[in-house]
N, C-alpha and C. Protein backbone atom coordinates (compact mmCIF):
# COMPACT_ATOMS: atom_id res chain seq x y z
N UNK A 1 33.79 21.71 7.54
CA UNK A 1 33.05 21.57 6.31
C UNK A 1 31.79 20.77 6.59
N UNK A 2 30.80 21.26 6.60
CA UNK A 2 29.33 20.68 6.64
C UNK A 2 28.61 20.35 5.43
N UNK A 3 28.67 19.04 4.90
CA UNK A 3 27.83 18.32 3.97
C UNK A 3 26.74 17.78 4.43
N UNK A 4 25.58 17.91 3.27
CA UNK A 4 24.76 17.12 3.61
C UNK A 4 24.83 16.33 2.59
N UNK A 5 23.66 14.86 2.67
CA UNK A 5 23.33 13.88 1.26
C UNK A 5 22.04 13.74 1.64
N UNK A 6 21.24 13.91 0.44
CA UNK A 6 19.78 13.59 0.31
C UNK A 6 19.75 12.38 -0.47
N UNK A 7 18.92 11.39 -0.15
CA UNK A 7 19.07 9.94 0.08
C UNK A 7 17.48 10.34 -0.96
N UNK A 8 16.73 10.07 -1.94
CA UNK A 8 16.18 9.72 -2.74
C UNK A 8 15.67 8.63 -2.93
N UNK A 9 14.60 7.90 -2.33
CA UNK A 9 14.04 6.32 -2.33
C UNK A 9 12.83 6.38 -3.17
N UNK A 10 13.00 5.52 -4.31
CA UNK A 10 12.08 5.24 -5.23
C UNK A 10 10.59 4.71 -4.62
N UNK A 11 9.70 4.60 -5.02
CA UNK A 11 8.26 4.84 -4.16
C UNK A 11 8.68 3.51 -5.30
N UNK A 12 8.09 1.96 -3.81
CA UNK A 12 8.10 0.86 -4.09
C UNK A 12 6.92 0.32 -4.76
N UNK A 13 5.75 1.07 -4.50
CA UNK A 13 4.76 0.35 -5.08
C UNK A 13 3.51 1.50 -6.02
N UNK A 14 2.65 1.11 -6.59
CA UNK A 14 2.18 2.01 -7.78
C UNK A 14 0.30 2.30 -7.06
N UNK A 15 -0.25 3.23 -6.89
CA UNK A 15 -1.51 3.12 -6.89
C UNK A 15 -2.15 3.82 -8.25
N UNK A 16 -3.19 3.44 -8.33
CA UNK A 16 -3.62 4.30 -10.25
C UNK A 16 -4.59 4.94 -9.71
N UNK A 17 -4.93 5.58 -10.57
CA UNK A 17 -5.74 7.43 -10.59
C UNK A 17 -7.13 6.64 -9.85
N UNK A 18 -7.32 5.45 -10.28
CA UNK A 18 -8.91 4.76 -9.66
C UNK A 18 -8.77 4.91 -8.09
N UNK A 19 -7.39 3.71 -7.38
CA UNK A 19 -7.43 3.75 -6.29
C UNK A 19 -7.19 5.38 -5.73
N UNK A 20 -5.89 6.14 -6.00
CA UNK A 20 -6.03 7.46 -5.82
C UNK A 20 -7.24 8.07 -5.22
N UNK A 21 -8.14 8.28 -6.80
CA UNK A 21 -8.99 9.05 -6.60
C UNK A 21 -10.44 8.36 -5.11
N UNK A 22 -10.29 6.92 -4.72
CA UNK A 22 -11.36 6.72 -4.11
C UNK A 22 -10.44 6.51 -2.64
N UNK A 23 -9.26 6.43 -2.40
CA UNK A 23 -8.75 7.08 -1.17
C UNK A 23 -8.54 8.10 -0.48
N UNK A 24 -8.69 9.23 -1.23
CA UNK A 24 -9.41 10.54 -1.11
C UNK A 24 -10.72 10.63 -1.02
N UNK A 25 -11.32 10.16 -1.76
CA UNK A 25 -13.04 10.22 -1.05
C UNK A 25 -12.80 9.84 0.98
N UNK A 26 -12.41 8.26 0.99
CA UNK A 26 -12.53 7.84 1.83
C UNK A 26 -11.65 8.80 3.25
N UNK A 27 -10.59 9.94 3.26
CA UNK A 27 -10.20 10.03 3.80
C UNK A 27 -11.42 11.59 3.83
N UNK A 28 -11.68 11.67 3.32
CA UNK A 28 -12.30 13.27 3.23
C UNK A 28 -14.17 12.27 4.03
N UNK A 29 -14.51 11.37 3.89
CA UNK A 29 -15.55 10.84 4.76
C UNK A 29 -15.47 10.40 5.80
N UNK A 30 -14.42 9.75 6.40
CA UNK A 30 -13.87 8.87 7.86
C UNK A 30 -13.29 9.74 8.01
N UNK A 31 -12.78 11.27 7.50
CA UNK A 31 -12.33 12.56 8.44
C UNK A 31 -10.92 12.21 9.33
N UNK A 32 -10.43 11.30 8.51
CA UNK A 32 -8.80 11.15 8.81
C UNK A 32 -7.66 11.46 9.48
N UNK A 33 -7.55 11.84 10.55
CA UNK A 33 -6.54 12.59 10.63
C UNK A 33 -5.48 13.21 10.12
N UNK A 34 -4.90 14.33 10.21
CA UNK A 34 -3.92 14.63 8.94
C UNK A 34 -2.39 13.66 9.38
N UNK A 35 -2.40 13.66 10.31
CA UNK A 35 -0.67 13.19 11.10
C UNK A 35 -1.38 11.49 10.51
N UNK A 36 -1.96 11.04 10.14
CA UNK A 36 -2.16 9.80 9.44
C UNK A 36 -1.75 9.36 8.11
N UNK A 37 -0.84 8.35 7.60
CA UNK A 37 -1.12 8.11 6.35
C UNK A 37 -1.39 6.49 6.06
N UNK A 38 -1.77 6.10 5.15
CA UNK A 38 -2.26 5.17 4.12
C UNK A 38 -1.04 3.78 4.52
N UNK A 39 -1.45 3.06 5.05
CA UNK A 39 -0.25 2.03 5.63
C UNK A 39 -0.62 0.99 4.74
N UNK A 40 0.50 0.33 4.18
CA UNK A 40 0.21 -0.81 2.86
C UNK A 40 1.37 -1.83 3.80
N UNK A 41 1.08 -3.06 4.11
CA UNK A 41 2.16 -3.91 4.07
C UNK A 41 1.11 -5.35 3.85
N UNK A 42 2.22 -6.46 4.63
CA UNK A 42 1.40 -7.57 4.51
C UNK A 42 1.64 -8.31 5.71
N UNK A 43 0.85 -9.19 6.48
CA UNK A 43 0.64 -9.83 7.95
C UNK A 43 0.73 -11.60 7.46
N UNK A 44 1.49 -12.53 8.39
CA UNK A 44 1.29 -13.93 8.15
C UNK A 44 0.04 -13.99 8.30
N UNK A 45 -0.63 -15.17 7.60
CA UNK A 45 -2.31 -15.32 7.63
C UNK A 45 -2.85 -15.43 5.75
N UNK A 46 -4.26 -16.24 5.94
CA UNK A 46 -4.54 -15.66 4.94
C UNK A 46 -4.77 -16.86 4.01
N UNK A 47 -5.14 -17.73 3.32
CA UNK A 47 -5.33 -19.21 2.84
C UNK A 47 -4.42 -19.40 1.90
N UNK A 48 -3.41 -18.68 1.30
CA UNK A 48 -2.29 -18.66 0.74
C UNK A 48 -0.79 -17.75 1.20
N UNK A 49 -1.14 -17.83 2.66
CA UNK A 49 0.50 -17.75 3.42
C UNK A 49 0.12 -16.03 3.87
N UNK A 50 0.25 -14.86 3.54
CA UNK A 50 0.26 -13.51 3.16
C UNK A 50 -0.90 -12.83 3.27
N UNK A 51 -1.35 -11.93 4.01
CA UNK A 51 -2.35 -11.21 3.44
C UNK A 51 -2.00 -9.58 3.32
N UNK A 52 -2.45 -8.66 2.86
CA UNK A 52 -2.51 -7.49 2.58
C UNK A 52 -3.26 -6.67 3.52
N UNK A 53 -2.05 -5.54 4.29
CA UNK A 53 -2.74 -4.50 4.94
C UNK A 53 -2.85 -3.65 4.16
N UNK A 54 -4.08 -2.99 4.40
CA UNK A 54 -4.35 -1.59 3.97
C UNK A 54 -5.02 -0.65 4.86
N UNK A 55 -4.74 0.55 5.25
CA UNK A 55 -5.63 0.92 6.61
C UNK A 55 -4.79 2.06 6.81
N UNK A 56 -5.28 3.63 7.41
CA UNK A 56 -4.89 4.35 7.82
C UNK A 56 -4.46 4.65 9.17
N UNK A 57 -3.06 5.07 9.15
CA UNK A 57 -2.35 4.76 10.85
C UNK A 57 -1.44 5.74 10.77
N UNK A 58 -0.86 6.04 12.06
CA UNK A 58 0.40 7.33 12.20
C UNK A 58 1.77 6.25 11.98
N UNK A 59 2.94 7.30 11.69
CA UNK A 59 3.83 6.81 10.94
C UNK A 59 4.53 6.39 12.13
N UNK A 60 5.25 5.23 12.01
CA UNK A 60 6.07 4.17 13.25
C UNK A 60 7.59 4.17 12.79
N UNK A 61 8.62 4.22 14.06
CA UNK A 61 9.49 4.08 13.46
C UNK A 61 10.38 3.82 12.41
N UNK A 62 9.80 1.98 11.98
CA UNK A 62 10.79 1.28 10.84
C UNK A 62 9.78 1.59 9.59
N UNK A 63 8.94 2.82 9.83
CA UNK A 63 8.48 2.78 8.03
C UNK A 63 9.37 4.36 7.27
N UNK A 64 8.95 3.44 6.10
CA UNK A 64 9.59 4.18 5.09
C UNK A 64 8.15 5.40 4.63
N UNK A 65 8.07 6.28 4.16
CA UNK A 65 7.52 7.31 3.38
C UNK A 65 7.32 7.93 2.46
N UNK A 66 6.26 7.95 1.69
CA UNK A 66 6.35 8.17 0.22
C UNK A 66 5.22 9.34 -0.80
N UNK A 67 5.40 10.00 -1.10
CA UNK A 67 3.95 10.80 -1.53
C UNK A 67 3.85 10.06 -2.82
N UNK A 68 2.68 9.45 -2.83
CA UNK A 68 2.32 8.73 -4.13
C UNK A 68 0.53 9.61 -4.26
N UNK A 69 0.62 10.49 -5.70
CA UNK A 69 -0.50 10.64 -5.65
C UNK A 69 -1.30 11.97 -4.94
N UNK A 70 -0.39 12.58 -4.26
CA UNK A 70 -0.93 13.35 -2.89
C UNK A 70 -1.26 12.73 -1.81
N UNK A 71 -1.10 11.47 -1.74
CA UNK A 71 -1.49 10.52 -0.28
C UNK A 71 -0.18 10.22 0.59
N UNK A 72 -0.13 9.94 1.40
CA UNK A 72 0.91 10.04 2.64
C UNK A 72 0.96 8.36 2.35
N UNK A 73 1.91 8.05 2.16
CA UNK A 73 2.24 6.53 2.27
C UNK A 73 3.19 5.69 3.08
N UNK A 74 2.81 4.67 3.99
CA UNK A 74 3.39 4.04 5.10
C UNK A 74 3.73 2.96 4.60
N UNK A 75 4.97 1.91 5.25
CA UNK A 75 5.61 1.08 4.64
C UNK A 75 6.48 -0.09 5.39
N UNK A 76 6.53 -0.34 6.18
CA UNK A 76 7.68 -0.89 7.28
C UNK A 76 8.31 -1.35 6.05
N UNK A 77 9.99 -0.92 6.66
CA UNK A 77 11.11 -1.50 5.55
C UNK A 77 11.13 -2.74 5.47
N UNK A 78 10.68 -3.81 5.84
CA UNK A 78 10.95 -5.29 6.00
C UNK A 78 10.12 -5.47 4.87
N UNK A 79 8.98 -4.74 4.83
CA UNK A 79 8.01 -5.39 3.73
C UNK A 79 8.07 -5.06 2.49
N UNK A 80 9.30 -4.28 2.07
CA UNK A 80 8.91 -4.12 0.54
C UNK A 80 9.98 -5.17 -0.09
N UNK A 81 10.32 -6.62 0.40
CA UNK A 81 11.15 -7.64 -0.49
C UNK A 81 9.55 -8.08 -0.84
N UNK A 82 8.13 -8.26 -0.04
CA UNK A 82 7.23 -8.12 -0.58
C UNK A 82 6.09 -7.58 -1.64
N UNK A 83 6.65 -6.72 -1.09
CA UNK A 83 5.67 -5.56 -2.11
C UNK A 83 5.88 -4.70 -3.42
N UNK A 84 7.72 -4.71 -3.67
CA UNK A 84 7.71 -3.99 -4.61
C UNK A 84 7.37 -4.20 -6.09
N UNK A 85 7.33 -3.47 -6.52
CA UNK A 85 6.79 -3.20 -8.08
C UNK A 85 4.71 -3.29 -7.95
N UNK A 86 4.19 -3.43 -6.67
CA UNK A 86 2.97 -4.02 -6.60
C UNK A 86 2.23 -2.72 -7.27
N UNK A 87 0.73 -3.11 -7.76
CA UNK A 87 0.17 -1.80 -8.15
C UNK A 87 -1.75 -2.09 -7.86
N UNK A 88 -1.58 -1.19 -6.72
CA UNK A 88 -3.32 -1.17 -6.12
C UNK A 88 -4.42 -0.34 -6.96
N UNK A 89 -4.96 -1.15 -7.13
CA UNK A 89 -6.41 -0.39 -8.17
C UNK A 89 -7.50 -0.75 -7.28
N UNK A 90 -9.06 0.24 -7.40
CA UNK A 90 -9.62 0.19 -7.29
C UNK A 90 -10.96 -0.38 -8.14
N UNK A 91 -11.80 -1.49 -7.73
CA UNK A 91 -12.35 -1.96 -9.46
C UNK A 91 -13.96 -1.79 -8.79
N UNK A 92 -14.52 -1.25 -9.39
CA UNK A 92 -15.65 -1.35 -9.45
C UNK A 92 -16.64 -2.20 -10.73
N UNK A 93 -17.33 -3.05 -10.11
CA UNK A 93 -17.60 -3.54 -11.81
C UNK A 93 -18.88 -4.60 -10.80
N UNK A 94 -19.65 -5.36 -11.90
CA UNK A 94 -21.05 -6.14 -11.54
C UNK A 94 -20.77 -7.25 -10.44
N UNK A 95 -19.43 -7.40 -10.45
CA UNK A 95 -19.28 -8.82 -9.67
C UNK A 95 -18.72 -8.71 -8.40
N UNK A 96 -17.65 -7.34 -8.29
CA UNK A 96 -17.16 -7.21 -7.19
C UNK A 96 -16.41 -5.13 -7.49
N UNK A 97 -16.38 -5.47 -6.05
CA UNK A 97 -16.26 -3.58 -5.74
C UNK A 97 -14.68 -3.58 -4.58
N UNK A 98 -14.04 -2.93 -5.16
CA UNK A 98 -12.66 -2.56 -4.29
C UNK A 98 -11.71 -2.35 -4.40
N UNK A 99 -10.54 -2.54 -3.54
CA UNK A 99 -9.10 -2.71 -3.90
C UNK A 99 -8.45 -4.00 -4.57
N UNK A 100 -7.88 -3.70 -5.56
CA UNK A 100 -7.13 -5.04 -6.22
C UNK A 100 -5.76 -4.73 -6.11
N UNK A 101 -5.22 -5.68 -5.69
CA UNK A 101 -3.66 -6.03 -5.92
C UNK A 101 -2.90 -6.90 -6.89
N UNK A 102 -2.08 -6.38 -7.57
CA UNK A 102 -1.37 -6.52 -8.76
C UNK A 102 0.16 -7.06 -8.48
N UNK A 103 0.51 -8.10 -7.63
CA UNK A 103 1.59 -8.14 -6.94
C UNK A 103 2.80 -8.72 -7.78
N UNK A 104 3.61 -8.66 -8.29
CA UNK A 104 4.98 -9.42 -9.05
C UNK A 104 5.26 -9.92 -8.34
N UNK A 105 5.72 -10.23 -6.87
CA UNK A 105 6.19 -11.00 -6.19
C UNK A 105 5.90 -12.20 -6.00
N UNK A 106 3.96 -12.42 -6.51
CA UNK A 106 3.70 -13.50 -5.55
C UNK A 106 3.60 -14.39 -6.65
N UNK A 107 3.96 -15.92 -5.39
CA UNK A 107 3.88 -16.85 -6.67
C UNK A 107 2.73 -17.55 -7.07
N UNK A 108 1.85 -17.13 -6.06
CA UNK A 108 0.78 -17.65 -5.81
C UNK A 108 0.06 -16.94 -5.14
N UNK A 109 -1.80 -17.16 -5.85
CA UNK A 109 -2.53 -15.94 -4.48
C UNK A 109 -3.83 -16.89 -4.86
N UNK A 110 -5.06 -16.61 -3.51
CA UNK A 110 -5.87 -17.06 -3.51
C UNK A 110 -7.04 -16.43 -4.20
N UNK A 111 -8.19 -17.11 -4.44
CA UNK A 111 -9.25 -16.70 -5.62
C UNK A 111 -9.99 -15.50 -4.82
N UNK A 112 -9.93 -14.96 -3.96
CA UNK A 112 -10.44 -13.82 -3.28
C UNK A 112 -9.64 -12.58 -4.02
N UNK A 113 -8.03 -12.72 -4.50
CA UNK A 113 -6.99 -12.02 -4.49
C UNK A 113 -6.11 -11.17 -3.35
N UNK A 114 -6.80 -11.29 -2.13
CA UNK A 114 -6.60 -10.30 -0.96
C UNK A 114 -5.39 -11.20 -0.05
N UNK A 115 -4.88 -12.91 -0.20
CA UNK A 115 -3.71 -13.10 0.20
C UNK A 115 -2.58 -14.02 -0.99
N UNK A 116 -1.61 -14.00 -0.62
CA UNK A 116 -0.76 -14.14 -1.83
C UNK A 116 0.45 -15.67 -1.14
N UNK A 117 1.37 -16.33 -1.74
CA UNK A 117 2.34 -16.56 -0.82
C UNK A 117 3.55 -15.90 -2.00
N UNK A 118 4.77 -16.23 -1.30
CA UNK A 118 6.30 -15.37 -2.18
C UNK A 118 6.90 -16.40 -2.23
């Protein structure tokens, strides 16, 4: 008797139609590779403990995988006691231009927003 089980993993973190739509620009201009996707975690460092990767890379053993969006999403499993529920926007506005992070986890983040501590 041959069973299988499909294992179903909830996509840990949220990007909105802003970031979406300008990570597609960026992958359709830097000409991306396709065997690449969208790697989100976080590195020690950073003036409040944490900082935030973001950067396109081929998929490594201990990550997890996710289609959020139509984008290929990378993850090492260690990092989502970090990251989950997080939600990346893109802000364009008079004062500043980019990615924002929306993190629940952190208890604390620095006035840049780009490192956090847990």
């Amino acid at each position: 008797m041959n069973t299988t089980k499909d294992t179903v993993v909830a996509q840990p973190i949220n990007l909105t139609e802003g970031a979406i739509t300008h990570l597609k620009r960026i992958i359709i201009e830097q000409n991306v590779p396709e065997d690449h996707g969208l790697r989100i975690g976080v590195k020690g460092g950073g003036c409040s403990g944490f900082s935030y990767l973001l950067g396109f890379d081929v998929q490594k053993e201990k990550d997890d995988t996710f289609d959020i969006g139509g984008i290929k999403v990378l993850m090492e499993k260690s990092h989502g006691i970090y990251l989950l529920g997080m939600e990346i926007d893109w802000v364009e506005g008079l004062n500043n231009r980019g990615f924002s992070f929306n993190n629940p986890n952190a208890s604390d983040t620095c006035g840049c927003g780009t490192s956090f501590s847990a």
